[in-house]
Structure formats: structure tokens, C-alpha cells
PDB file of N, CA and C in Angstrom:
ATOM      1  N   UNK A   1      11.516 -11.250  15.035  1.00  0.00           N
ATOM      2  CA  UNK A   1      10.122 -10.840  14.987  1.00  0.00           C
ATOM      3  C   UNK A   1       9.609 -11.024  13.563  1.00  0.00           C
ATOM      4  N   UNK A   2       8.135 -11.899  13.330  1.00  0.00           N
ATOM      5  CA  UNK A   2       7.983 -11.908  12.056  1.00  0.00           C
ATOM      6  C   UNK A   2       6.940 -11.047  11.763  1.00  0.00           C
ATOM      7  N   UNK A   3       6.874 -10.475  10.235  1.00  0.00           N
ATOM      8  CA  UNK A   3       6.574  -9.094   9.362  1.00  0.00           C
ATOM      9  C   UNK A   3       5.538 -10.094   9.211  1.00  0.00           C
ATOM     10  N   UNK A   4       4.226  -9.035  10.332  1.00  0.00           N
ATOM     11  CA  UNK A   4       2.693  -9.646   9.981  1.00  0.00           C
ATOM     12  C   UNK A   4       2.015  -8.566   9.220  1.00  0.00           C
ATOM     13  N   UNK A   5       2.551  -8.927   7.758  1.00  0.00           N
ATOM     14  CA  UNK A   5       1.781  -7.546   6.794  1.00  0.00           C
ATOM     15  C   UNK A   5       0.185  -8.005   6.095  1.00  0.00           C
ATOM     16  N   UNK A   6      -0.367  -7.683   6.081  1.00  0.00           N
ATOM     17  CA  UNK A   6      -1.694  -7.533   5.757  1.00  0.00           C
ATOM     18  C   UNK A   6      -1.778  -8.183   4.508  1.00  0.00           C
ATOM     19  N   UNK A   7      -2.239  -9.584   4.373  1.00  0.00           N
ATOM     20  CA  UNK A   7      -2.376 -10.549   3.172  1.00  0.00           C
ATOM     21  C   UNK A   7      -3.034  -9.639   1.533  1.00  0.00           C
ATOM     22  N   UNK A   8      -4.135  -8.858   1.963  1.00  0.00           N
ATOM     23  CA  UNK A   8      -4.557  -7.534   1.093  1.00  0.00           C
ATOM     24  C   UNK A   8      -3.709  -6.948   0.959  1.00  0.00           C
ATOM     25  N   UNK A   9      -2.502  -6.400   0.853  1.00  0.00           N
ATOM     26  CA  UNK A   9      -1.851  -5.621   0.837  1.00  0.00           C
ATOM     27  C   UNK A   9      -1.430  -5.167  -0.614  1.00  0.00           C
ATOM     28  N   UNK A  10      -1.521  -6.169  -1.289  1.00  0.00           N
ATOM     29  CA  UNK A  10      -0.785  -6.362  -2.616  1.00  0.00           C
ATOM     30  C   UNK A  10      -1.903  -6.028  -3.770  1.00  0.00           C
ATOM     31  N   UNK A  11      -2.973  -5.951  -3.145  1.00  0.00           N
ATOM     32  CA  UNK A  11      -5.000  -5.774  -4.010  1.00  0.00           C
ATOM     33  C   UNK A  11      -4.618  -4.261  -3.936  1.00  0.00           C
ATOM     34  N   UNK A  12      -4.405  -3.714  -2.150  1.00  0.00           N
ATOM     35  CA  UNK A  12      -4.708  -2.435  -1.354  1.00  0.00           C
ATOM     36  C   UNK A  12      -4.061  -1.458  -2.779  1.00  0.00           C
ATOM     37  N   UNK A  13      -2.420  -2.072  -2.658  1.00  0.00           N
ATOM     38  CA  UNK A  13      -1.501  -1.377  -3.705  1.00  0.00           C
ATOM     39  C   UNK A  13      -1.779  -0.898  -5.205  1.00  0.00           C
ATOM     40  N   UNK A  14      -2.210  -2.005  -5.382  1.00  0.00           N
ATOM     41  CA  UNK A  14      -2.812  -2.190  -7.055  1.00  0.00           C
ATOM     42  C   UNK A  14      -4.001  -0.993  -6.754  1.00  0.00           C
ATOM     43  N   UNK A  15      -5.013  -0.811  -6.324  1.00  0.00           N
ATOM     44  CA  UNK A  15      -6.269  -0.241  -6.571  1.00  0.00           C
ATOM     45  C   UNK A  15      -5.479   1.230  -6.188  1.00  0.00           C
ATOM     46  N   UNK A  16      -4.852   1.570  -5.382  1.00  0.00           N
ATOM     47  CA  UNK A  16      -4.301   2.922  -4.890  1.00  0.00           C
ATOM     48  C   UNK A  16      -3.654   3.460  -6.304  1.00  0.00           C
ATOM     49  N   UNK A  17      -2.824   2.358  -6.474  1.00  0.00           N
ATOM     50  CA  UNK A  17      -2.168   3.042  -8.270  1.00  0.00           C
ATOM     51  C   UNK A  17      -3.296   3.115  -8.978  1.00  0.00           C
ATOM     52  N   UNK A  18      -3.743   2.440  -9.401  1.00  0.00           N
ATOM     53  CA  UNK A  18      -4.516   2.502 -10.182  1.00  0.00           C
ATOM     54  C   UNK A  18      -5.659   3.829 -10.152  1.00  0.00           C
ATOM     55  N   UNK A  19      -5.795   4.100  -8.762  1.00  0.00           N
ATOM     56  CA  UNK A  19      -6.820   5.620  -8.540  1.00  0.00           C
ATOM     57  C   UNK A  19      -6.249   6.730  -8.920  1.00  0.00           C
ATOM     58  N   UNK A  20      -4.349   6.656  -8.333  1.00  0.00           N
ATOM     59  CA  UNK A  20      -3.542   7.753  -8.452  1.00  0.00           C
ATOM     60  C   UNK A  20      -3.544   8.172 -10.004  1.00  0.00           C
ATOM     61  N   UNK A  21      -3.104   6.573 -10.618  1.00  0.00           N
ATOM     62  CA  UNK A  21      -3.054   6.780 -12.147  1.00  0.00           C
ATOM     63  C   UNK A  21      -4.129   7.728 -13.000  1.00  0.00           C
ATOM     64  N   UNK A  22      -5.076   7.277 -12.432  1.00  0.00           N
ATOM     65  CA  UNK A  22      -6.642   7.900 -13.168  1.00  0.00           C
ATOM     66  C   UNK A  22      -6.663   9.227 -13.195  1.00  0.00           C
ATOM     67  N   UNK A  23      -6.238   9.443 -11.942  1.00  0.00           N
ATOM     68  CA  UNK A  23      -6.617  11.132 -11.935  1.00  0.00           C
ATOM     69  C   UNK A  23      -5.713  11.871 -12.269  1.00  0.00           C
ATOM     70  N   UNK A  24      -4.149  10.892 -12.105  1.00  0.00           N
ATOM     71  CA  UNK A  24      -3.222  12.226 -13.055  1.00  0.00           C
ATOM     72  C   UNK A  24      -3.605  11.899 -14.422  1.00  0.00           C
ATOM     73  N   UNK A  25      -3.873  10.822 -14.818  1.00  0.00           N
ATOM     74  CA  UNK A  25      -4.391  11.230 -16.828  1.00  0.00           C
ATOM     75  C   UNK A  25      -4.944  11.548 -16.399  1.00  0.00           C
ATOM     76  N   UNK A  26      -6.162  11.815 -16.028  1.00  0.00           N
ATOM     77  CA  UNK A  26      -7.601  13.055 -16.277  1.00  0.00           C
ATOM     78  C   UNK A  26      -7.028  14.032 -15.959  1.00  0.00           C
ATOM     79  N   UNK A  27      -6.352  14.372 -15.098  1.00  0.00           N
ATOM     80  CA  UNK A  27      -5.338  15.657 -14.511  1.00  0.00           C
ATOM     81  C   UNK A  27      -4.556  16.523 -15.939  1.00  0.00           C
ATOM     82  N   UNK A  28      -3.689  15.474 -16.516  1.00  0.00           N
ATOM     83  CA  UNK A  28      -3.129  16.187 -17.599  1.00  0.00           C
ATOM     84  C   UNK A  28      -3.798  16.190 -18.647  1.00  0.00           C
ATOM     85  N   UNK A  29      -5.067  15.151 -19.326  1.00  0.00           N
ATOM     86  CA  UNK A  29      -5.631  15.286 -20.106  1.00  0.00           C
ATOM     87  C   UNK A  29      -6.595  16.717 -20.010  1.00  0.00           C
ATOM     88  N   UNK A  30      -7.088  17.456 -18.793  1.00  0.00           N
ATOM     89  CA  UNK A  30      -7.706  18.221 -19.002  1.00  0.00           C
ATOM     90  C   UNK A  30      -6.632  19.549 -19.267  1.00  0.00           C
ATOM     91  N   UNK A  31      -5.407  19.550 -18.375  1.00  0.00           N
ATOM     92  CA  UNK A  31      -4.524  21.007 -18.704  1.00  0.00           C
ATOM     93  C   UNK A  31      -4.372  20.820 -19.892  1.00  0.00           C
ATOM     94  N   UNK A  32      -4.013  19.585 -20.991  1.00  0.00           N
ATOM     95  CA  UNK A  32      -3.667  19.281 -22.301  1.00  0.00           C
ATOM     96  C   UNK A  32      -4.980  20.264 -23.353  1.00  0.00           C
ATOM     97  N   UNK A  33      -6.369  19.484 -22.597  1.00  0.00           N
ATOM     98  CA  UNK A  33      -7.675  20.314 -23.497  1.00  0.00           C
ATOM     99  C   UNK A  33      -7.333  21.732 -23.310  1.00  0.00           C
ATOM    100  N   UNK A  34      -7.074  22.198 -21.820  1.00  0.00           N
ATOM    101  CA  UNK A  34      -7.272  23.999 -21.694  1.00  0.00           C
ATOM    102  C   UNK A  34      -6.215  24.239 -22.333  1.00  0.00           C
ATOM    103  N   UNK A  35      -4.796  24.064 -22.546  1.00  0.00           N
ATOM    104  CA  UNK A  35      -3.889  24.799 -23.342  1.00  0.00           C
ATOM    105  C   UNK A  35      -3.694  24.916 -24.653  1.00  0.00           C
ATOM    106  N   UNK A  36      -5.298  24.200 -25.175  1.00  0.00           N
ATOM    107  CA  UNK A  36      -5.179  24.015 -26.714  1.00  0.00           C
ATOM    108  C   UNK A  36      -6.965  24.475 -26.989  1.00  0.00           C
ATOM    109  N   UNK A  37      -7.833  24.991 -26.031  1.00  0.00           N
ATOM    110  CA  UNK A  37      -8.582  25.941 -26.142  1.00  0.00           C
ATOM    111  C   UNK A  37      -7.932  27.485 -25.991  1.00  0.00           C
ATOM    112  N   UNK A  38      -7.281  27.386 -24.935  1.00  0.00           N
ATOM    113  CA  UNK A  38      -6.498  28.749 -24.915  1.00  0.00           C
ATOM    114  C   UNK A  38      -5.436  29.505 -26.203  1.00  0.00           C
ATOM    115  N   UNK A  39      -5.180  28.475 -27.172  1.00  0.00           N
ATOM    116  CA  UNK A  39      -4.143  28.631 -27.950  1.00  0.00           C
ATOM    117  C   UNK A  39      -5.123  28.873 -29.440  1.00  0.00           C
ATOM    118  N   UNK A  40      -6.262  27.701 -29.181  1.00  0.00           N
ATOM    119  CA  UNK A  40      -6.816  27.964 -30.368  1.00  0.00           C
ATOM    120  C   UNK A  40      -5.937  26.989 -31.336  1.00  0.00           C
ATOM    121  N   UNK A  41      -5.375  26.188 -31.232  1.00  0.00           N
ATOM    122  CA  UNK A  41      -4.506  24.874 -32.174  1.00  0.00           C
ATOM    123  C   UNK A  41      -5.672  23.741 -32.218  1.00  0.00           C
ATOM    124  N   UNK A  42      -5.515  22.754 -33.318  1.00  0.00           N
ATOM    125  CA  UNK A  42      -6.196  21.832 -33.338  1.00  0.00           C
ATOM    126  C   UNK A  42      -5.272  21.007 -32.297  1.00  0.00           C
ATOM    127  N   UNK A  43      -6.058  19.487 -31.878  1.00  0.00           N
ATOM    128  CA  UNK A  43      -5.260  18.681 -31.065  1.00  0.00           C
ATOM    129  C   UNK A  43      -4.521  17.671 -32.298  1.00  0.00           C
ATOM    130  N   UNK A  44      -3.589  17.693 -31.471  1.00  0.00           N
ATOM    131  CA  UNK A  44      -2.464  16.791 -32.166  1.00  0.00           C
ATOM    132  C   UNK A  44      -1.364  16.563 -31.457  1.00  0.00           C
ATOM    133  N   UNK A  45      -0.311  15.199 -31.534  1.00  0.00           N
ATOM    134  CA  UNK A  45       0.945  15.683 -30.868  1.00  0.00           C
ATOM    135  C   UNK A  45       2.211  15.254 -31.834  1.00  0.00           C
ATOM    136  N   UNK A  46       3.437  15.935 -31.784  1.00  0.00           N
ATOM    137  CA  UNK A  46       3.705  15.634 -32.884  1.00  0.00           C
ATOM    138  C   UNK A  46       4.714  14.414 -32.487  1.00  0.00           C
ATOM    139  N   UNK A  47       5.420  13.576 -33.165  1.00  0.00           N
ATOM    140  CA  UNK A  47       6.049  12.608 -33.105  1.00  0.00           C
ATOM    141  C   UNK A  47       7.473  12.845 -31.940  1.00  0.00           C
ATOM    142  N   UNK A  48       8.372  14.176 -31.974  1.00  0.00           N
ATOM    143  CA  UNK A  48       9.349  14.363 -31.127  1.00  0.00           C
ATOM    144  C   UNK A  48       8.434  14.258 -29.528  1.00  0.00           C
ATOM    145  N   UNK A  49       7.795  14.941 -29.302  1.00  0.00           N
ATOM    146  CA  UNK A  49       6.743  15.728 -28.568  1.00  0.00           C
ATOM    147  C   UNK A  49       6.103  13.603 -27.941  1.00  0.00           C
ATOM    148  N   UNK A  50       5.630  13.123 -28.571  1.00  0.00           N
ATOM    149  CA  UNK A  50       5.373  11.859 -27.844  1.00  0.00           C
ATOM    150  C   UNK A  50       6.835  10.882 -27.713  1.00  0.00           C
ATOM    151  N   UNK A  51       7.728  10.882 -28.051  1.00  0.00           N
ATOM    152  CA  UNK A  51       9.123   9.914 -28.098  1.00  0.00           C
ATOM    153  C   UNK A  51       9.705  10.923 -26.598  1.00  0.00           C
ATOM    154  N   UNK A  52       9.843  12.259 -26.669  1.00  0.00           N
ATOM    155  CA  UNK A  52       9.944  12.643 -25.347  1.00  0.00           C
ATOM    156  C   UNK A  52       8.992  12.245 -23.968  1.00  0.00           C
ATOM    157  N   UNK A  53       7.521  11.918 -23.867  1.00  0.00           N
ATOM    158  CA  UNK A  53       6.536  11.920 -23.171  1.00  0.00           C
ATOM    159  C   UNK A  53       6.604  10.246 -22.873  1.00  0.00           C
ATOM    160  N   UNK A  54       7.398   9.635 -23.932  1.00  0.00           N
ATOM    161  CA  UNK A  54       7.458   8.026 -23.449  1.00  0.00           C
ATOM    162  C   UNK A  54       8.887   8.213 -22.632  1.00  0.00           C
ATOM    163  N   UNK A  55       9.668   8.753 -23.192  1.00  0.00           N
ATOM    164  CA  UNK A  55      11.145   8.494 -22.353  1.00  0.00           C
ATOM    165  C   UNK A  55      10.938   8.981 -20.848  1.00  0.00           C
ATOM    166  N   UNK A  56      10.017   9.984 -20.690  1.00  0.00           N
ATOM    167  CA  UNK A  56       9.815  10.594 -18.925  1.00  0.00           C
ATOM    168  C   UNK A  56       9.255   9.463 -18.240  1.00  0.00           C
ATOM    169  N   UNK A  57       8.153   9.297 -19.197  1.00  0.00           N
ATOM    170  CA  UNK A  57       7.377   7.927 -18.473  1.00  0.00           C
ATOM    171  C   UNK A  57       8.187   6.770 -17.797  1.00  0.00           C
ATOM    172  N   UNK A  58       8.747   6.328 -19.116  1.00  0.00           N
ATOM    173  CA  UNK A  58       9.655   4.765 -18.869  1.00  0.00           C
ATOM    174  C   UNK A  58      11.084   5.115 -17.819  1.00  0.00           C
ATOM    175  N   UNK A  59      11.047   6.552 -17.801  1.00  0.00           N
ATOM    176  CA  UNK A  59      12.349   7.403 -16.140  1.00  0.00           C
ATOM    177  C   UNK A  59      11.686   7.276 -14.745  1.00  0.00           C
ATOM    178  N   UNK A  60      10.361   7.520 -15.639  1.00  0.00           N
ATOM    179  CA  UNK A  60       9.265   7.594 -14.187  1.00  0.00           C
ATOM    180  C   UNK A  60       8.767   6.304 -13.475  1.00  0.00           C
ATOM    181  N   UNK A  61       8.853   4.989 -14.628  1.00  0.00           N
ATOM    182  CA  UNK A  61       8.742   3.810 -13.912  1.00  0.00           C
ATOM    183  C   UNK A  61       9.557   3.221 -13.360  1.00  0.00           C
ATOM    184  N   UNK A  62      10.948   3.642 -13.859  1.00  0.00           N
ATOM    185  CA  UNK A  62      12.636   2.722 -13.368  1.00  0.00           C
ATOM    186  C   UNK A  62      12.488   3.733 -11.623  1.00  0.00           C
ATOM    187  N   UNK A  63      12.017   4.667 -11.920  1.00  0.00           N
ATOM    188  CA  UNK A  63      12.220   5.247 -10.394  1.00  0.00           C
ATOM    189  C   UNK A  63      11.186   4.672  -9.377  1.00  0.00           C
ATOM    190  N   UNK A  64      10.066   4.545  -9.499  1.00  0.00           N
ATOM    191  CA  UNK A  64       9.403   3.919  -8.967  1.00  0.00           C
ATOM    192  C   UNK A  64       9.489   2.216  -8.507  1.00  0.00           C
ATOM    193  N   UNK A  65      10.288   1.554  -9.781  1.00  0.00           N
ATOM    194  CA  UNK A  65      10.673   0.529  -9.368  1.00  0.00           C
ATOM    195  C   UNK A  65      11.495   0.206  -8.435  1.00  0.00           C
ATOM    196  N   UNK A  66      12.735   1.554  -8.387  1.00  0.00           N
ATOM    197  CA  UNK A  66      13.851   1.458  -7.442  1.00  0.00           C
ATOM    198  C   UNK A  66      13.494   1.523  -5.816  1.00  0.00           C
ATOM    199  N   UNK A  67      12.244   2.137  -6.038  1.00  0.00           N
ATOM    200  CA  UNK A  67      11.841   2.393  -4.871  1.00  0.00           C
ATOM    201  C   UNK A  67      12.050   1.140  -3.331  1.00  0.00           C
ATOM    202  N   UNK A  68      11.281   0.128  -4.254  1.00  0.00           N
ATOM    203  CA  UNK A  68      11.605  -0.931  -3.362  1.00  0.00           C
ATOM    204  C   UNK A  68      12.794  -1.406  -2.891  1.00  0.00           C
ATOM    205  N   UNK A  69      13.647  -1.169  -3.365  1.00  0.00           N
ATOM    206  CA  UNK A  69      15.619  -1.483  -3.460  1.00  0.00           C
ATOM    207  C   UNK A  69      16.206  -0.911  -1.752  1.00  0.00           C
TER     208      UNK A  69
END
């Protein structure tokens, strides 16, 4: 039986990430603003603090990649 998948499929994918993407940054960019109105800190992040926030990320894409596997 041949896999009659939807020639769009590969646009469909792209625009879905791309929506999901949006709204979790706006998602964490806004808890990021409230926990630093609530704290009363200027914004900043410090260098450990982003080298951790890339390593989740680049965990978070190898998993997503595996997905297809």
C-alpha cells in the first residue's frame, strides 16, 4: 500500500513550529518580565545562567530530532 501523505505536509509542519515556537518565547519572555518586576532586579542574564539555557535547548533539539527515528 502506498503512503498518500499530503504534498503540504512539510509547509503544514514548518508553520505549526514555527506558531508553537512563538508563543513559547512570548510565553517565557513574559514569566522572565514578571519575575524580574516581582523581584525588583534590573534585566540581565548572567553568562553561567545563558551556557545552561543553550545546553537545554541544543537537549531539546537532539530530542526532537530523535523523534523521527
Amino acid at each position: 500500500m502506498e503512503n498518500e501523505m499530503d504534498p503540504d505536509w512539510k509547509m503544514k509542519v514548518m508553520i505549526i513550529g514555527g506558531v508553537v515556537g512563538a508563543v513559547v518565547g512570548v510565553g517565557a519572555a513574559y514569566i522572565y518580565v514578571r519575575k524580574l518586576e516581582e523581584s525588583g532586579e534590573k534585566p540581565g542574564i548572567a553568562t553561567k545562567e545563558a551556557v545552561a539555557v543553550g545546553f537545554s535547548l541544543v537537549s531539546l533539539l537532539r530530542q526532537i530530532a530523535n523523534m523521527g527515528s
